[in-house]
Structures are given as structure tokens and as C-alpha cells.
C-alpha atoms as a PDB file:
ATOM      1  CA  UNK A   1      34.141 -29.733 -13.774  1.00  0.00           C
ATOM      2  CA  UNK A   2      36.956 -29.602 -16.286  1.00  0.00           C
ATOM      3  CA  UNK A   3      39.304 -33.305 -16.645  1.00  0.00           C
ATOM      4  CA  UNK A   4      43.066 -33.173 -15.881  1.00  0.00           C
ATOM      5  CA  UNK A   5      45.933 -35.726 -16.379  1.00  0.00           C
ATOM      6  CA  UNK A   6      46.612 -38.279 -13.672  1.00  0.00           C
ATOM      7  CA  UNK A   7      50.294 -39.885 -14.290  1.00  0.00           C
ATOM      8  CA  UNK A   8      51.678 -42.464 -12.570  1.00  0.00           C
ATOM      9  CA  UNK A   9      53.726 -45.281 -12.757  1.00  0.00           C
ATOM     10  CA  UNK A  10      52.688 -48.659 -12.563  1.00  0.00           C
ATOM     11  CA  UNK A  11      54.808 -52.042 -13.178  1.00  0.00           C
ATOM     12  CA  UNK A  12      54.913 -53.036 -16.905  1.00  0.00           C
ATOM     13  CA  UNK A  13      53.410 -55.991 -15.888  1.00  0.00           C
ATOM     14  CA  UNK A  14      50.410 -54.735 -13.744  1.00  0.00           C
ATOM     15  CA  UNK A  15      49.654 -52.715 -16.797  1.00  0.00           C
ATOM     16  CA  UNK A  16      49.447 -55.259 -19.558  1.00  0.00           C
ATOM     17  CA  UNK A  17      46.856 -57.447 -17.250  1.00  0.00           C
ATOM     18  CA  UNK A  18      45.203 -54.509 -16.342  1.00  0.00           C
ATOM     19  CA  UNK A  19      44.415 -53.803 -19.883  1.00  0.00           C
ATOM     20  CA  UNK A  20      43.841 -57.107 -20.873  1.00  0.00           C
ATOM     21  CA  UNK A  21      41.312 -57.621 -18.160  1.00  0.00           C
ATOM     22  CA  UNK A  22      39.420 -54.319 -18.606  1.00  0.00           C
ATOM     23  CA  UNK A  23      39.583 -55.457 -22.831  1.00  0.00           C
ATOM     24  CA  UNK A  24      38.392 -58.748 -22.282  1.00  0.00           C
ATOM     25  CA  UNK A  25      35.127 -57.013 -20.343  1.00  0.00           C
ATOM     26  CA  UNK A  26      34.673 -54.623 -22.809  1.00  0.00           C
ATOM     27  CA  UNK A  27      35.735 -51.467 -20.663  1.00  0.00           C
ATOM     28  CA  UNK A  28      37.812 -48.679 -21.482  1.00  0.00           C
ATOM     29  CA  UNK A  29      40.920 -48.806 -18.778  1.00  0.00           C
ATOM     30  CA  UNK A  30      40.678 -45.306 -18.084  1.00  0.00           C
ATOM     31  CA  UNK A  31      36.930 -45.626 -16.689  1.00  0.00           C
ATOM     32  CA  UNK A  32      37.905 -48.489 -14.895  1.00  0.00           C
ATOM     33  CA  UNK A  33      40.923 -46.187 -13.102  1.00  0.00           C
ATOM     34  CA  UNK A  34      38.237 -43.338 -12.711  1.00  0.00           C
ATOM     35  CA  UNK A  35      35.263 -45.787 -10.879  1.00  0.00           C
ATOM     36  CA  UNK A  36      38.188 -47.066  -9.026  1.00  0.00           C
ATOM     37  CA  UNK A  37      39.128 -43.305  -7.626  1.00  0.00           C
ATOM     38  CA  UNK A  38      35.188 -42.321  -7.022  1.00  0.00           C
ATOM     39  CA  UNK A  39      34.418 -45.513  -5.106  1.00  0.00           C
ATOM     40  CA  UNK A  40      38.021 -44.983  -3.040  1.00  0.00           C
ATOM     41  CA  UNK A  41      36.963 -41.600  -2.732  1.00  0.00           C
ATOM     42  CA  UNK A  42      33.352 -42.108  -1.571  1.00  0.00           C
ATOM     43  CA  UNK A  43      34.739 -45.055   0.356  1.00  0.00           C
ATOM     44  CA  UNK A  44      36.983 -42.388   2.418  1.00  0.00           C
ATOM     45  CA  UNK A  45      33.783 -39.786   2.831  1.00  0.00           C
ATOM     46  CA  UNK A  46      32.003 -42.111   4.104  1.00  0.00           C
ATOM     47  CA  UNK A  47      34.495 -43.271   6.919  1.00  0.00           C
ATOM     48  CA  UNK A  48      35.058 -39.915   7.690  1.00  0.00           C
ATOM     49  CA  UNK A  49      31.591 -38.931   8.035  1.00  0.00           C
ATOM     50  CA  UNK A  50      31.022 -42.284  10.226  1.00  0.00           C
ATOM     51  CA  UNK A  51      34.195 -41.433  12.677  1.00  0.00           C
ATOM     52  CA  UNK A  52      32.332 -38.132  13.110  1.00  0.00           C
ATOM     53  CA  UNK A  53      29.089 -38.946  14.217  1.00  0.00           C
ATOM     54  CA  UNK A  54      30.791 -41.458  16.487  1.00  0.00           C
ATOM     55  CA  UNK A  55      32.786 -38.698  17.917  1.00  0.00           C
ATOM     56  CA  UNK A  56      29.676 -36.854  18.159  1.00  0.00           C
ATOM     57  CA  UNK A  57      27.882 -39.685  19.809  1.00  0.00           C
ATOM     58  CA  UNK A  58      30.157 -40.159  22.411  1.00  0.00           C
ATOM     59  CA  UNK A  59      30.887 -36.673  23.203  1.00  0.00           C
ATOM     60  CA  UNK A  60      26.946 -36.454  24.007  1.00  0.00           C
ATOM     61  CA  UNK A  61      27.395 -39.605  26.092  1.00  0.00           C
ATOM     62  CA  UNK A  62      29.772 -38.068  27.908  1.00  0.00           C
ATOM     63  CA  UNK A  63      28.044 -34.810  28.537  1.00  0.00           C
ATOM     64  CA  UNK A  64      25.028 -36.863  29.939  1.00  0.00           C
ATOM     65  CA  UNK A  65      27.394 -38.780  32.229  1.00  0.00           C
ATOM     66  CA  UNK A  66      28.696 -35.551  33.380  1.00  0.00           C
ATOM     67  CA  UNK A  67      25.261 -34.031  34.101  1.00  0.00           C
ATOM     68  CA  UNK A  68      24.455 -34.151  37.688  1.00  0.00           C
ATOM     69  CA  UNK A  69      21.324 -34.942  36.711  1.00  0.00           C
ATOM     70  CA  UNK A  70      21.747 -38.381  35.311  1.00  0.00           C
ATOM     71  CA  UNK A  71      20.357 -40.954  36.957  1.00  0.00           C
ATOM     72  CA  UNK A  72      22.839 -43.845  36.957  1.00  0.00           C
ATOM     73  CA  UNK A  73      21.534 -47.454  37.753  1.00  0.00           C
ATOM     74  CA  UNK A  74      23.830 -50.168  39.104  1.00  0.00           C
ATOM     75  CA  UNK A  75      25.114 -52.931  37.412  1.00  0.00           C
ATOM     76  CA  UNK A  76      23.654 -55.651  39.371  1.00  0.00           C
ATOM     77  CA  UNK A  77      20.118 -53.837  39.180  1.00  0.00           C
ATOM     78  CA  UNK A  78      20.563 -53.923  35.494  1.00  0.00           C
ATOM     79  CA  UNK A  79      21.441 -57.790  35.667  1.00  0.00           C
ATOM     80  CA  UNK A  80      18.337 -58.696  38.367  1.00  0.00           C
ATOM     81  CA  UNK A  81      15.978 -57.302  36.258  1.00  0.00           C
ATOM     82  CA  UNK A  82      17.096 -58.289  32.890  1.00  0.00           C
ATOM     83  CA  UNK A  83      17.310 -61.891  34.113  1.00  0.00           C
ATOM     84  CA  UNK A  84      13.797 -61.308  35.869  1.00  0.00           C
ATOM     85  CA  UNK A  85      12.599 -60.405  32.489  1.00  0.00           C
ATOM     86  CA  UNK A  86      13.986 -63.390  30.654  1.00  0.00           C
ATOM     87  CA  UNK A  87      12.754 -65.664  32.721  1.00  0.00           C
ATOM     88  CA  UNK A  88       9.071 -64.160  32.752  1.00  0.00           C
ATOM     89  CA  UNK A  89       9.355 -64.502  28.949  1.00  0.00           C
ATOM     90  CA  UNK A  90      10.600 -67.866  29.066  1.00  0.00           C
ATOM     91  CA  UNK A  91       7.502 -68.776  31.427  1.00  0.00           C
ATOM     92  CA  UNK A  92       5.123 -67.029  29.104  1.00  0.00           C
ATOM     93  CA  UNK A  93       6.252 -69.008  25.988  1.00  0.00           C
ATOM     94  CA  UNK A  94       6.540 -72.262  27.913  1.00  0.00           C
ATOM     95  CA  UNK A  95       2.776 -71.489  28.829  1.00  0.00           C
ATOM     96  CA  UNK A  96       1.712 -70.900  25.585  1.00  0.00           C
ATOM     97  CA  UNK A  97       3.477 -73.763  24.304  1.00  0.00           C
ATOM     98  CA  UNK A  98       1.150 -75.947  26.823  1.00  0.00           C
END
């Protein structure tokens, strides 16, 4: 991939630290201003990549809660036995704790 120019203005003063700083560890600004770019960059894919799997995700969801087929279990059933379970556990470990 061939380099181009990036220009762009920056206050006098931002520069001058900028340089300093990237001088005082020993790095060329330029590289700094190009890692700075490919992490932004990668940063961005990323996101974008995330938002669509979760758009994928949920438009599966949705297609399952659409399909007549779907079994759908009530709230307080879900509740009952989840409690039910945590309390068996809680027995068990108390048991075993003697």
C-alpha cells in the first residue's frame, strides 16, 4: 500500500508537547500519529462488527419469538423453580458442611 500526506492543523501548543513527549520516549511523532489512527481505526471495526452480531442476535431472537412453535414459559414458573433450585443447593452445601 503506497503512503500519502495527512495535513491538519493542530494548536501550536498541542504540537510542541506532542513532540516533546513523543522525543522524550524516544518515538518518532509521526508513528505515534499513525498507531494512534490504526488503533482508532481498529477501535471503530471492531464496534461495528460488535453492533452487527448484536443486530444479528436479536433479529434471531425475534424470529424464534415469532415462531409458533416456541414454547414460552411463564415468568413465575421461571421464578418457582429457580428459587426451588437455590434452595436445594443451599441444602446440599449446608449438608456437606455438617
Amino acid at each position: 500500500m503506497a503512503d500519502t500526506n495527512f495535513t491538519f492543523r493542530v494548536d501550536e501548543d498541542l504540537k510542541a508537547e506532542f513532540t516533546r513527549a513523543a522525543k522524550a520516549n524516544d518515538r518518532p511523532a509521526s508513528i505515534l500519529l499513525r498507531d494512534f489512527m490504526r488503533d482508532y481505526v481498529n477501535r471503530n471495526r471492531e464496534a461495528l462488527e460488535y453492533d452487527a452480531w448484536v443486530d444479528a442476535e436479536l433479529e434471531q431472537r425475534l424470529r424464534e419469538a415469532d415462531d409458533p412453535a416456541t414454547k414460552w414459559i411463564p415468568h413465575e414458573q421461571v421464578v418457582a423453580e429457580t428459587r426451588a433450585l437455590i434452595e436445594r443447593i443451599a441444602a446440599e452445601k449446608k449438608r456437606r458442611a455438617g
